[in-house]
PDB file of N, CA and C in Angstrom:
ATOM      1  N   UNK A   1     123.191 113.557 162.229  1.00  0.00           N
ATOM      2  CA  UNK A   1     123.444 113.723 160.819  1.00  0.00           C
ATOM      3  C   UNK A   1     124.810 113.151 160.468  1.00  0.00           C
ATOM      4  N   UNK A   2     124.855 112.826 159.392  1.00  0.00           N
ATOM      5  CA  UNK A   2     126.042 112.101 158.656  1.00  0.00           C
ATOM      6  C   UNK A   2     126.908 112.937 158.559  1.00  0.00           C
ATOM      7  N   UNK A   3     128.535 112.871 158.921  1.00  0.00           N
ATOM      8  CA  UNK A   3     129.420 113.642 158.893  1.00  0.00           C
ATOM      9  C   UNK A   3     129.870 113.635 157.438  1.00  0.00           C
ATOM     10  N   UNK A   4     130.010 114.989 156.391  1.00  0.00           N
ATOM     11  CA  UNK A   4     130.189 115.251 155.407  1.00  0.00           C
ATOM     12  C   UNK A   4     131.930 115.819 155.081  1.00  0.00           C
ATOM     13  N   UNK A   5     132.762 114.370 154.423  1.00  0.00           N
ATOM     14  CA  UNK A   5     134.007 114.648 154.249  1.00  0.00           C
ATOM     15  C   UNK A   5     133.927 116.352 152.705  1.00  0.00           C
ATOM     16  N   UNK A   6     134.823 117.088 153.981  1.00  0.00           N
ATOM     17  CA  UNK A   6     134.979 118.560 153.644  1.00  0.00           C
ATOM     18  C   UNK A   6     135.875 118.947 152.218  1.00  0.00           C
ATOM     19  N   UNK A   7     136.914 117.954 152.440  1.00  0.00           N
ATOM     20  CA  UNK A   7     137.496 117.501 151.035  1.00  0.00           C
ATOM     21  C   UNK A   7     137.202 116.882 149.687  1.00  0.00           C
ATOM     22  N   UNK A   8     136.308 116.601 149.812  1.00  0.00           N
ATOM     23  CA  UNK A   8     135.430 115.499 149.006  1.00  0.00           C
ATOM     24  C   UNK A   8     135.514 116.445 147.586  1.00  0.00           C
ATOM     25  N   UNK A   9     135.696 115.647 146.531  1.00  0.00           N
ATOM     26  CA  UNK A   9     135.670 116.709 144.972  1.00  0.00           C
ATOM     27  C   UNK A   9     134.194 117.375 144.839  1.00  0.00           C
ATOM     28  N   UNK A  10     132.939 116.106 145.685  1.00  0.00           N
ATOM     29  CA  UNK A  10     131.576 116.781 145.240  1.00  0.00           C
ATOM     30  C   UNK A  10     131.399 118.104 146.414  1.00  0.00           C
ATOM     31  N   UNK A  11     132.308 118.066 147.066  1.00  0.00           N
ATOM     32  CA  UNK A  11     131.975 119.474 148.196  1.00  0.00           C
ATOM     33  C   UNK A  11     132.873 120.978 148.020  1.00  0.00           C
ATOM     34  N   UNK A  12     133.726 120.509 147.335  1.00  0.00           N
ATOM     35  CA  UNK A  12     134.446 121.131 146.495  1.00  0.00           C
ATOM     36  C   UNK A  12     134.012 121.781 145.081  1.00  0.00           C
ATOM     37  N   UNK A  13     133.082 120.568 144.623  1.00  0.00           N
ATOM     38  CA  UNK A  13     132.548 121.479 143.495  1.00  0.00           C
ATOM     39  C   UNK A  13     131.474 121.983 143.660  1.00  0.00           C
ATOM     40  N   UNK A  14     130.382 122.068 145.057  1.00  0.00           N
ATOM     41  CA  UNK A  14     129.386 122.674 145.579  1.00  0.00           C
ATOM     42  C   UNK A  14     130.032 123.988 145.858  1.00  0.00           C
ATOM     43  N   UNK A  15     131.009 124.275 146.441  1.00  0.00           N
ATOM     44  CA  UNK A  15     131.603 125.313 147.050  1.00  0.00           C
ATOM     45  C   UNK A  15     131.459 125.808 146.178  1.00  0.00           C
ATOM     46  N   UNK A  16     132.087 125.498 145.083  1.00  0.00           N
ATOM     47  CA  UNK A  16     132.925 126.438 143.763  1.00  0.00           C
ATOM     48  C   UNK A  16     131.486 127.175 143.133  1.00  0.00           C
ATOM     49  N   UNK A  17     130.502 125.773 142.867  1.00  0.00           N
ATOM     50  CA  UNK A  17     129.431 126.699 142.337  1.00  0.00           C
ATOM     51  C   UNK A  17     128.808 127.637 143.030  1.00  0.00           C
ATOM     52  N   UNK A  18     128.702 127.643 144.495  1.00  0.00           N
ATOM     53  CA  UNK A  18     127.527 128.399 145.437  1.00  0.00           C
ATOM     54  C   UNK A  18     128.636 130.028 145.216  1.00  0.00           C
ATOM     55  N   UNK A  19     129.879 129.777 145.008  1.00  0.00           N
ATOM     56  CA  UNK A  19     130.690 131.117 145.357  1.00  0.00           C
ATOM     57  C   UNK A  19     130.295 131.789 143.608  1.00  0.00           C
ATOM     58  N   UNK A  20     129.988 131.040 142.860  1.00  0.00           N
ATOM     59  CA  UNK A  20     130.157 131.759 141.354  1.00  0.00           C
ATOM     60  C   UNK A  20     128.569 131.652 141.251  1.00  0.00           C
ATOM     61  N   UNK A  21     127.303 131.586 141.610  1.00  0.00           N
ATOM     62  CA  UNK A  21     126.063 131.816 141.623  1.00  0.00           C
ATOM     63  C   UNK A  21     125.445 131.899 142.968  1.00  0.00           C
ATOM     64  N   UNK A  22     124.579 133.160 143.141  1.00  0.00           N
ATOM     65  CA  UNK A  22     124.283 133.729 144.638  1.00  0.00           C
ATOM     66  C   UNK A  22     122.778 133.020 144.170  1.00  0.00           C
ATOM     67  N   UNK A  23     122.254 132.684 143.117  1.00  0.00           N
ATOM     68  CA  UNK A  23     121.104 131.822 143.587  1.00  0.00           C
ATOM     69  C   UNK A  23     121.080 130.204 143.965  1.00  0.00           C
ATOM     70  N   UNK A  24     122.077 129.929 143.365  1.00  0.00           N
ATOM     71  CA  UNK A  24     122.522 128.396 143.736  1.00  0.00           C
ATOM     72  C   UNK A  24     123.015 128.158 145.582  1.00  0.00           C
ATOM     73  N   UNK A  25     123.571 129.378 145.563  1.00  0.00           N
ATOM     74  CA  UNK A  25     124.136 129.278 147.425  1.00  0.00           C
ATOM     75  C   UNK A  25     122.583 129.696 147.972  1.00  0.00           C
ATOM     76  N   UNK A  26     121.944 130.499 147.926  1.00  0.00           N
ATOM     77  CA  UNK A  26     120.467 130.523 148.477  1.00  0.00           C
ATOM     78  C   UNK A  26     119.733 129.379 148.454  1.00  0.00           C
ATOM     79  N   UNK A  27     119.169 128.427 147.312  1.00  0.00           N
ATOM     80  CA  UNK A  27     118.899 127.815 147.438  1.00  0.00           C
ATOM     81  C   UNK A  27     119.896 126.154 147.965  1.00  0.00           C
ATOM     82  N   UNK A  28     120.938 126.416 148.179  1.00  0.00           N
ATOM     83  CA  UNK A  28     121.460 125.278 149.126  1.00  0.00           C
ATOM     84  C   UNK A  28     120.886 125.777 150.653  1.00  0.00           C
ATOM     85  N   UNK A  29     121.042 127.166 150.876  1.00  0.00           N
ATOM     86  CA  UNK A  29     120.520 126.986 152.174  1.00  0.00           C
ATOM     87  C   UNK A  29     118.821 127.240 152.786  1.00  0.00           C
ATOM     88  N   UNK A  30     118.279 127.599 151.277  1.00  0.00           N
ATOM     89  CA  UNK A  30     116.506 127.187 152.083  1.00  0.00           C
ATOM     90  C   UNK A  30     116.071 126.127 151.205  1.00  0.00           C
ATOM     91  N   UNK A  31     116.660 125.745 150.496  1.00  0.00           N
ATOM     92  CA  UNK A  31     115.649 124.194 149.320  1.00  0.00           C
ATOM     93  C   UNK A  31     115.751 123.347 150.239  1.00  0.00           C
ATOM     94  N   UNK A  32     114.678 122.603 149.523  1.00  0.00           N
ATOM     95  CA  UNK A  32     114.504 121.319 149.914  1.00  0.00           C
ATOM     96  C   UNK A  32     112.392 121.468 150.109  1.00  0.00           C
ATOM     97  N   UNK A  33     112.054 120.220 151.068  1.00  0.00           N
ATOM     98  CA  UNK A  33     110.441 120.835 151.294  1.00  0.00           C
ATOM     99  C   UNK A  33     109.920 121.503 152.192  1.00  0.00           C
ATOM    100  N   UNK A  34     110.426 120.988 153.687  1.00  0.00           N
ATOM    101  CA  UNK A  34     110.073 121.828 154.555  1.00  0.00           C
ATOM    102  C   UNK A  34     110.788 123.169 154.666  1.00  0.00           C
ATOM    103  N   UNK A  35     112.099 123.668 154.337  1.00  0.00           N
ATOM    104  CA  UNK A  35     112.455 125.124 154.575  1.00  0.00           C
ATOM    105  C   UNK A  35     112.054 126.329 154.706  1.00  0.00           C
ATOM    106  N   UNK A  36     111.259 126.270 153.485  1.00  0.00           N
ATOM    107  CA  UNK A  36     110.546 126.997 153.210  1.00  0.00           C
ATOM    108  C   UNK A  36     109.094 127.430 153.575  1.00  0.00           C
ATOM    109  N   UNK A  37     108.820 126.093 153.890  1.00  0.00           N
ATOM    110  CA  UNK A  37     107.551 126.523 155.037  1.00  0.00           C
ATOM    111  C   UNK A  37     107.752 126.450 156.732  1.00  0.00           C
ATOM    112  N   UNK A  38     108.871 126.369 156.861  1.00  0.00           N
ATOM    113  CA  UNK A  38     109.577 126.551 158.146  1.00  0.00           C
ATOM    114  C   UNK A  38     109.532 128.042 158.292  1.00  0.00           C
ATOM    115  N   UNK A  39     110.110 129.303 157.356  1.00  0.00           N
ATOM    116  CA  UNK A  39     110.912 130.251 157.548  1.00  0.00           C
ATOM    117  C   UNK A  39     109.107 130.774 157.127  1.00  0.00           C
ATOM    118  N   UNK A  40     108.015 130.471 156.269  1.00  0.00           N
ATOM    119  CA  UNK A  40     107.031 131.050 156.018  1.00  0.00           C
ATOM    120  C   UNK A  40     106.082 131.002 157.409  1.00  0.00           C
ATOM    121  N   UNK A  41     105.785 130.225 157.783  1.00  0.00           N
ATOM    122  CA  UNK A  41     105.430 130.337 159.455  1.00  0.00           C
ATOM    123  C   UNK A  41     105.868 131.096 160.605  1.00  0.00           C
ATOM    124  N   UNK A  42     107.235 131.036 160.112  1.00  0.00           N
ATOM    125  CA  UNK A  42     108.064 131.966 161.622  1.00  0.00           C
ATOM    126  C   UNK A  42     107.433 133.459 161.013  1.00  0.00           C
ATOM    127  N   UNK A  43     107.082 134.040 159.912  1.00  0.00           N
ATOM    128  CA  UNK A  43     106.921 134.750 159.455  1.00  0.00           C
ATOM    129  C   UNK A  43     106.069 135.790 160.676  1.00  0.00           C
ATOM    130  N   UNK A  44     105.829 135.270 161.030  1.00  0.00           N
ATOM    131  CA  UNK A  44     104.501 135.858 161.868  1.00  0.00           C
ATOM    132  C   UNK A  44     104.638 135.753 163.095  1.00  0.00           C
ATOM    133  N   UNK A  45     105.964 135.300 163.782  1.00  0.00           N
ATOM    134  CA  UNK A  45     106.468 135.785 164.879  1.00  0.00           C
ATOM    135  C   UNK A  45     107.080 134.398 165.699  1.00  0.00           C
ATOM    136  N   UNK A  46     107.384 134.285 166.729  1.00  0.00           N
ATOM    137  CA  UNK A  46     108.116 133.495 167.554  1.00  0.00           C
ATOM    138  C   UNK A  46     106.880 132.052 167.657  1.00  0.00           C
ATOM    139  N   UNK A  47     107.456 130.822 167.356  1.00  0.00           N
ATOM    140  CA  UNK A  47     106.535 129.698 167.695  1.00  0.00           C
ATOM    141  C   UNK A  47     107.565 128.511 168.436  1.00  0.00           C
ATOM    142  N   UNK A  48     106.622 128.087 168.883  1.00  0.00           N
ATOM    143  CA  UNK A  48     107.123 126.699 169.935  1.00  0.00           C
ATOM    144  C   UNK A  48     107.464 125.405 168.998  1.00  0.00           C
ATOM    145  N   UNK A  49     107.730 125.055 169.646  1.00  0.00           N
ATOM    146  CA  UNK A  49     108.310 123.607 168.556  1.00  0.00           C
ATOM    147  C   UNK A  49     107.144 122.924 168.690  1.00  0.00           C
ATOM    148  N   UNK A  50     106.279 122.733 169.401  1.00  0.00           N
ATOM    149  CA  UNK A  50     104.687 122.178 169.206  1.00  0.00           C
ATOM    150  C   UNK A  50     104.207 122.892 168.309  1.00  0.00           C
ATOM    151  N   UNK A  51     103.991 124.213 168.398  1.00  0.00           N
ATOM    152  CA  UNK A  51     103.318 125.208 167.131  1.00  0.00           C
ATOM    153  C   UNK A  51     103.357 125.125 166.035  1.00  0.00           C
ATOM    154  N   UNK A  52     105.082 124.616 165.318  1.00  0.00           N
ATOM    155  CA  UNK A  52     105.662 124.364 164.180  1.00  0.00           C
ATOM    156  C   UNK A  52     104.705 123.309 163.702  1.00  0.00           C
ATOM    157  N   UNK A  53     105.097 122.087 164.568  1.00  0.00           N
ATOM    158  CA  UNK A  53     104.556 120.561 164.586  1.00  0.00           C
ATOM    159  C   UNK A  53     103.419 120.456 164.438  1.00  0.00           C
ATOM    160  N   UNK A  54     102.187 121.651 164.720  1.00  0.00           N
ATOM    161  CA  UNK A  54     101.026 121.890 164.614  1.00  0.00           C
ATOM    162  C   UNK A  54     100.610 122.144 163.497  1.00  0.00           C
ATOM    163  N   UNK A  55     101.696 123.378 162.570  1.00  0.00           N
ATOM    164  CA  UNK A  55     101.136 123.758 161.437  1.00  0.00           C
ATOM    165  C   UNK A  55     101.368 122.743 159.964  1.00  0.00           C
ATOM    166  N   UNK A  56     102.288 121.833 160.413  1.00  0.00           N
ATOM    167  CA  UNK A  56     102.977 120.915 159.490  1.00  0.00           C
ATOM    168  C   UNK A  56     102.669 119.703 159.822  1.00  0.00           C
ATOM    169  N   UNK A  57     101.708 119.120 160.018  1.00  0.00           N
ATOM    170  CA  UNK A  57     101.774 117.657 161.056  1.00  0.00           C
ATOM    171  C   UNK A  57     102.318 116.726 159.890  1.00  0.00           C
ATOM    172  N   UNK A  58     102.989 116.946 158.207  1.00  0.00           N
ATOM    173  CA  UNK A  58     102.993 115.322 157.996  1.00  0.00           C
ATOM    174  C   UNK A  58     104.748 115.404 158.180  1.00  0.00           C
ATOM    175  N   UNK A  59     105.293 116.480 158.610  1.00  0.00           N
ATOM    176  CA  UNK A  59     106.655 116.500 158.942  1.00  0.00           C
ATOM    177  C   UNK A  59     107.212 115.632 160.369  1.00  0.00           C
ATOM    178  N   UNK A  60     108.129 114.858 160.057  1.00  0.00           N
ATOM    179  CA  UNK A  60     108.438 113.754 161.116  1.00  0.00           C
ATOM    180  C   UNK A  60     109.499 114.924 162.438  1.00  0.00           C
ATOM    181  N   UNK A  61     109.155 113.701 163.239  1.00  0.00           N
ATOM    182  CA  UNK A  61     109.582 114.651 164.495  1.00  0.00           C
ATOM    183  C   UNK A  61     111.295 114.846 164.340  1.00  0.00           C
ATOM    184  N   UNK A  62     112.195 113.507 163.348  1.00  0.00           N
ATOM    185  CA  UNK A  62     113.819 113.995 163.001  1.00  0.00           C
ATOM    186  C   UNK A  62     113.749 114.954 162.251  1.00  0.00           C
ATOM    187  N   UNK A  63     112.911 115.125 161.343  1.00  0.00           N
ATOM    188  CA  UNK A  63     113.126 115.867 160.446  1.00  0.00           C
ATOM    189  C   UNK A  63     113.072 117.209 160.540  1.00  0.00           C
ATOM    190  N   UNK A  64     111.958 117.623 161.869  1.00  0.00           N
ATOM    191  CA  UNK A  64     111.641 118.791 161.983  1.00  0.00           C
ATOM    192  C   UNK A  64     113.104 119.286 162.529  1.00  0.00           C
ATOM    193  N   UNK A  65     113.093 118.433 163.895  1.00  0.00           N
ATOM    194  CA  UNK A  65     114.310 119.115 164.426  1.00  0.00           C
ATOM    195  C   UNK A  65     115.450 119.351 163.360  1.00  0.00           C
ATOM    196  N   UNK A  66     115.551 118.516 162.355  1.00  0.00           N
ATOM    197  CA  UNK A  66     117.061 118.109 162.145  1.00  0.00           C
ATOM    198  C   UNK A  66     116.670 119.966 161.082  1.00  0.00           C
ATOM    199  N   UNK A  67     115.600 120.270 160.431  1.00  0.00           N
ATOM    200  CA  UNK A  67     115.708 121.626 159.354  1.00  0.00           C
ATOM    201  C   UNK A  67     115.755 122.076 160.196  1.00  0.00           C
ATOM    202  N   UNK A  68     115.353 122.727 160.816  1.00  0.00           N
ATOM    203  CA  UNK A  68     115.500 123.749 162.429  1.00  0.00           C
ATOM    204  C   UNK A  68     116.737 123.574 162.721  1.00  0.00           C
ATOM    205  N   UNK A  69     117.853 122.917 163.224  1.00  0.00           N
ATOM    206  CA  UNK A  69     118.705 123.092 163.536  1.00  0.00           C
ATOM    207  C   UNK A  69     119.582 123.684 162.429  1.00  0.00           C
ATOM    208  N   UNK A  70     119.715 122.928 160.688  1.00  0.00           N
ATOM    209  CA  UNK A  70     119.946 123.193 160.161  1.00  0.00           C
ATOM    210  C   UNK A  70     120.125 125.049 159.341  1.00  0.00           C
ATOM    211  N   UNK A  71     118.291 125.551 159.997  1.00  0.00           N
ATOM    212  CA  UNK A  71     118.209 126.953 160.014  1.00  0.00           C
ATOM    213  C   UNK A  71     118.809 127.803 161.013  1.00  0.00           C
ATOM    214  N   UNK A  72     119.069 127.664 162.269  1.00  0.00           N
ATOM    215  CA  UNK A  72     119.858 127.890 163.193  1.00  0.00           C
ATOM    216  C   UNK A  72     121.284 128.125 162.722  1.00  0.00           C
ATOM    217  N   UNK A  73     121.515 126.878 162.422  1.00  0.00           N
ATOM    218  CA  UNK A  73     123.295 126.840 161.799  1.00  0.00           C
ATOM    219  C   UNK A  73     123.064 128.226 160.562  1.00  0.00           C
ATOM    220  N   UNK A  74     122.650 128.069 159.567  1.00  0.00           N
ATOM    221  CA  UNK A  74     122.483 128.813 158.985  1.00  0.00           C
ATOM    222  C   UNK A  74     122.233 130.244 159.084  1.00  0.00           C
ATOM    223  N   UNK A  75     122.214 130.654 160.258  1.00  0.00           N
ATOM    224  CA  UNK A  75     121.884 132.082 161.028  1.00  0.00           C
ATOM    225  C   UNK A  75     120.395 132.618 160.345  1.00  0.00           C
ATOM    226  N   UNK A  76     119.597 131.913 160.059  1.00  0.00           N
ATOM    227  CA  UNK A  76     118.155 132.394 159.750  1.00  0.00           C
ATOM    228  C   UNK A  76     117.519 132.403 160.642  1.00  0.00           C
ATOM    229  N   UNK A  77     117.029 131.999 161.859  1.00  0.00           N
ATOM    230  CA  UNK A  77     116.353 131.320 162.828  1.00  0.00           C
ATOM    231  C   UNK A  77     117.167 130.922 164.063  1.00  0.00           C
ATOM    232  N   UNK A  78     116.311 131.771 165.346  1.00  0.00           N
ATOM    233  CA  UNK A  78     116.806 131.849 166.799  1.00  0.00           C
ATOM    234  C   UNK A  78     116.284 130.715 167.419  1.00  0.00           C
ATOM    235  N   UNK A  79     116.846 130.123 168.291  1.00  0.00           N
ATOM    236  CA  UNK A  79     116.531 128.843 168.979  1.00  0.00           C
ATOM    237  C   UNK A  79     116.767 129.791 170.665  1.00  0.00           C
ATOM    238  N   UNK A  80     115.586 129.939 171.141  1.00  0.00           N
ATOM    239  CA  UNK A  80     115.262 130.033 172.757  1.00  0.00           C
ATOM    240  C   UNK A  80     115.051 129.299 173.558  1.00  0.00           C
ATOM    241  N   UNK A  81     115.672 128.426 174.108  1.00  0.00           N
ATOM    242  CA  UNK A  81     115.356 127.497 175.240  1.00  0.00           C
ATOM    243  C   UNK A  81     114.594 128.121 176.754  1.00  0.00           C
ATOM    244  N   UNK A  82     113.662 128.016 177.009  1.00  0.00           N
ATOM    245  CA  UNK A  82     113.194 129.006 178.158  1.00  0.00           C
ATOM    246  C   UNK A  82     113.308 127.671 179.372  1.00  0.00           C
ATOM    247  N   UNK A  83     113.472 128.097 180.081  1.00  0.00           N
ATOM    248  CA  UNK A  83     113.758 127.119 181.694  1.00  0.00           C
ATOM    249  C   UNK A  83     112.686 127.886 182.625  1.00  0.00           C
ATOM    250  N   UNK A  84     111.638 127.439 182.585  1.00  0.00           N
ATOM    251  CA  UNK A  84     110.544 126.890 183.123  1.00  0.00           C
ATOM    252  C   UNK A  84     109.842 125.888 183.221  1.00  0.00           C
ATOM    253  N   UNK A  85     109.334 125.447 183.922  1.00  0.00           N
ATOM    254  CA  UNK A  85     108.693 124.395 184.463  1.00  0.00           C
ATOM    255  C   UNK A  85     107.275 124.063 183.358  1.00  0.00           C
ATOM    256  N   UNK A  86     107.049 123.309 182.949  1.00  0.00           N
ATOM    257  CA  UNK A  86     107.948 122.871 182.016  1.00  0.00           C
ATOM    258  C   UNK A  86     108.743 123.416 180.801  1.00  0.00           C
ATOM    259  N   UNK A  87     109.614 123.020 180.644  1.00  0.00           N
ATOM    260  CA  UNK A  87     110.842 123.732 179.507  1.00  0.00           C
ATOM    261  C   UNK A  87     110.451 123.790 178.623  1.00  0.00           C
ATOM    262  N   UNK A  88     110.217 124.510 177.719  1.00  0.00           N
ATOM    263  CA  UNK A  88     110.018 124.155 176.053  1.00  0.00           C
ATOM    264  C   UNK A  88     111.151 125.780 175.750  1.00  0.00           C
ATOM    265  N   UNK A  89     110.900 125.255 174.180  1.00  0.00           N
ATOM    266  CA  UNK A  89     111.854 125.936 172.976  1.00  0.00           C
ATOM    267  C   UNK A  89     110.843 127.044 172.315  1.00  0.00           C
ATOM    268  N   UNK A  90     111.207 128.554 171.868  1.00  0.00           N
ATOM    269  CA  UNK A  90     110.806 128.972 170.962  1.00  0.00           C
ATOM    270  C   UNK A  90     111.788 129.288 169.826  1.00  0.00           C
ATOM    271  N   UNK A  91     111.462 129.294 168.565  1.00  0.00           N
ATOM    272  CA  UNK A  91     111.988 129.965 167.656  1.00  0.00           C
ATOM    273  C   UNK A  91     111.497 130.797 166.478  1.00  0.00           C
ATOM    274  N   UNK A  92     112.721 131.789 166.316  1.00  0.00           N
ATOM    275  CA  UNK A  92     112.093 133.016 165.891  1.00  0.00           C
ATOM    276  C   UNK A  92     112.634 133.365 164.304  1.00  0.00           C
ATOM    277  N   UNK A  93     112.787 134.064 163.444  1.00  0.00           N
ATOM    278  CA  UNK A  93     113.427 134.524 162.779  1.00  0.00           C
ATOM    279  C   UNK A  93     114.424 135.266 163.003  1.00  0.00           C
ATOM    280  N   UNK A  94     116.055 135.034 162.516  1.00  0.00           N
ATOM    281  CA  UNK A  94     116.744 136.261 162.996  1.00  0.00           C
ATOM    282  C   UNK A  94     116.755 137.278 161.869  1.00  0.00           C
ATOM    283  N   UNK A  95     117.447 138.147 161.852  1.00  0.00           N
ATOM    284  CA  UNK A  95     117.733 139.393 160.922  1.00  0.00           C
ATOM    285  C   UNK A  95     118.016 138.841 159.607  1.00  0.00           C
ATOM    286  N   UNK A  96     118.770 137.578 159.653  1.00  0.00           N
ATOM    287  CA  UNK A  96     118.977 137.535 157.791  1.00  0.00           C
ATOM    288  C   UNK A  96     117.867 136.640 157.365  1.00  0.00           C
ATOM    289  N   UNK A  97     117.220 136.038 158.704  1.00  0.00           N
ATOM    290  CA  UNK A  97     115.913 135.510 158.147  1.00  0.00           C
ATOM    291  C   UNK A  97     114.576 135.977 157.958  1.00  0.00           C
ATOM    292  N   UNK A  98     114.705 137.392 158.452  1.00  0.00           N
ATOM    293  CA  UNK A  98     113.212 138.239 158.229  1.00  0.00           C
ATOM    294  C   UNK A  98     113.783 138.778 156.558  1.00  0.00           C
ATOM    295  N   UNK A  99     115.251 139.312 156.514  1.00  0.00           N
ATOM    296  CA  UNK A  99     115.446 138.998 154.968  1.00  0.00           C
ATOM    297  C   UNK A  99     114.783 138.643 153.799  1.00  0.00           C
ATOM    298  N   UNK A 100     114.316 137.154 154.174  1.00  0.00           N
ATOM    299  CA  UNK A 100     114.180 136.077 153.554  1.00  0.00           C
ATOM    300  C   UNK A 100     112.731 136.763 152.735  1.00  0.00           C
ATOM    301  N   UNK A 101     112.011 137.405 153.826  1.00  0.00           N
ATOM    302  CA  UNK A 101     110.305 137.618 153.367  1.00  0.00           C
ATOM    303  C   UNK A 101     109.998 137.768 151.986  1.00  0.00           C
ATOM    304  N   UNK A 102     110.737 138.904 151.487  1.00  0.00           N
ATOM    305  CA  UNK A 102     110.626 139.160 150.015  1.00  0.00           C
ATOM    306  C   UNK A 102     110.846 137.948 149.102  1.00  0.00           C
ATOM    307  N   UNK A 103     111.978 137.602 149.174  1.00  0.00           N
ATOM    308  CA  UNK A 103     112.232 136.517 148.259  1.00  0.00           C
ATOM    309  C   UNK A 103     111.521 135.287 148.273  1.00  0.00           C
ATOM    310  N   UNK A 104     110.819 134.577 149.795  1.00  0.00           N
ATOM    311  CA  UNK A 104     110.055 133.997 150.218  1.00  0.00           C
ATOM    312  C   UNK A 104     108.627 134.455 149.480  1.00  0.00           C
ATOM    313  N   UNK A 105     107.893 135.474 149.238  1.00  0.00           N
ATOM    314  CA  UNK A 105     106.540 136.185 149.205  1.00  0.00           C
ATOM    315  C   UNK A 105     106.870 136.117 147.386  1.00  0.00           C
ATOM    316  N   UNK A 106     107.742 136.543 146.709  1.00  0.00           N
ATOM    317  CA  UNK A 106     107.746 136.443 145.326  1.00  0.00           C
ATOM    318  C   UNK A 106     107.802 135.096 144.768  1.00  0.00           C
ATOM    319  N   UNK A 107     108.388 133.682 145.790  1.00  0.00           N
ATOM    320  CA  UNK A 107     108.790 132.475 145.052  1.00  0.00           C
ATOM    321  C   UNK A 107     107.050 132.086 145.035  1.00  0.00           C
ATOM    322  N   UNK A 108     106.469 132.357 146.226  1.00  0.00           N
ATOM    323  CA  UNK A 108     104.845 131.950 146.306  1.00  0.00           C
ATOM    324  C   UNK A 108     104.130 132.443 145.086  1.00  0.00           C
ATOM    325  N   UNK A 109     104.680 133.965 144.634  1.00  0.00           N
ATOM    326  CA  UNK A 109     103.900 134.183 143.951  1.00  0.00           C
ATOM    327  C   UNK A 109     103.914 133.727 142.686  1.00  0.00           C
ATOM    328  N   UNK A 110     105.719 133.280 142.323  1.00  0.00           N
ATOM    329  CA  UNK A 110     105.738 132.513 140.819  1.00  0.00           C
ATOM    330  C   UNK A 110     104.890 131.292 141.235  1.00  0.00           C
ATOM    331  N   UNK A 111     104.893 130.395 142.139  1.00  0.00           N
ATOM    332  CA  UNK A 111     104.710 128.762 142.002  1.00  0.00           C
ATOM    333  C   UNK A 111     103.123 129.084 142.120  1.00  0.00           C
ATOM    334  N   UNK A 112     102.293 130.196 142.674  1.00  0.00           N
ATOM    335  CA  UNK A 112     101.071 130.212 142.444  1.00  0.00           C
ATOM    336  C   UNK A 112     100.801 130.359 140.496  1.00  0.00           C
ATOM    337  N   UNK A 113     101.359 131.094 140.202  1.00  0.00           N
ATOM    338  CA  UNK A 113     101.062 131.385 138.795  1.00  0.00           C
ATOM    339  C   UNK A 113     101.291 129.811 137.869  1.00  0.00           C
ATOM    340  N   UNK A 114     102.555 128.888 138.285  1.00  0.00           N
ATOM    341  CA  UNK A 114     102.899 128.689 137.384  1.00  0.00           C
ATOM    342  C   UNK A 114     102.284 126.873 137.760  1.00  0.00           C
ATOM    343  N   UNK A 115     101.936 126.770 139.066  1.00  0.00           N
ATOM    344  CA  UNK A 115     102.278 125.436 139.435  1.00  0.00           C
ATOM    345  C   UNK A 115     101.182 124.351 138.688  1.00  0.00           C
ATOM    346  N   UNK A 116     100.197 125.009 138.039  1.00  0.00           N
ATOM    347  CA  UNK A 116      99.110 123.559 137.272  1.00  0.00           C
ATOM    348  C   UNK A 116      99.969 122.708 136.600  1.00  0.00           C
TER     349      UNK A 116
END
């Protein structure tokens, strides 16, 4: 990922807004397209990074990793590396990301109502 100068006036005025609106800082950290069906899948318990890739196939393989990591950073989502033969990854929801459910389960229910 592209290193984002921290000084910058437009990161500065992201800051300023996410600190003076708690829905604007939420949605910097689950908007976008996949996020949200990232954190709606984990919903239901621990999946493999094939599993993810399974339920989403038109999501590219940077992209997946790169929101996943992004949710990680974000403390929503546990990254398990298991060391077995062969290795794979699970990830889970953490505590501020089981959080998420409600607010996750009500946005479904506006965009069902509203989305024709």
């Amino acid at each position: 990922m592209k290193k984002v100068k921290e000084s910058s006036t437009n990161q500065l005025n992201k800051r300023s807004i996410e600190l003076q609106c708690p829905v604007t800082f939420t949605l910097s950290i689950i908007g976008g397209r996949w996020k949200p069906l990232l954190l709606w899948h984990l919903q239901d318990g621990k999946k493999r990074y094939s599993e993810l890739k399974k339920v989403l196939p038109q999501i590219s393989e940077k992209m997946l990793i790169q929101q996943l990591r992004e949710l990680e950073s974000d403390g929503l989502v546990n990254r398990m590396a298991k060391e077995v033969v062969p290795p794979y990854v699970e990830y889970s929801l953490s505590a501020k990301g089981k959080d998420m459910h409600q607010l996750l389960k009500a946005m479904a229910q506006w965009g069902i109502k509203y989305r024709e």
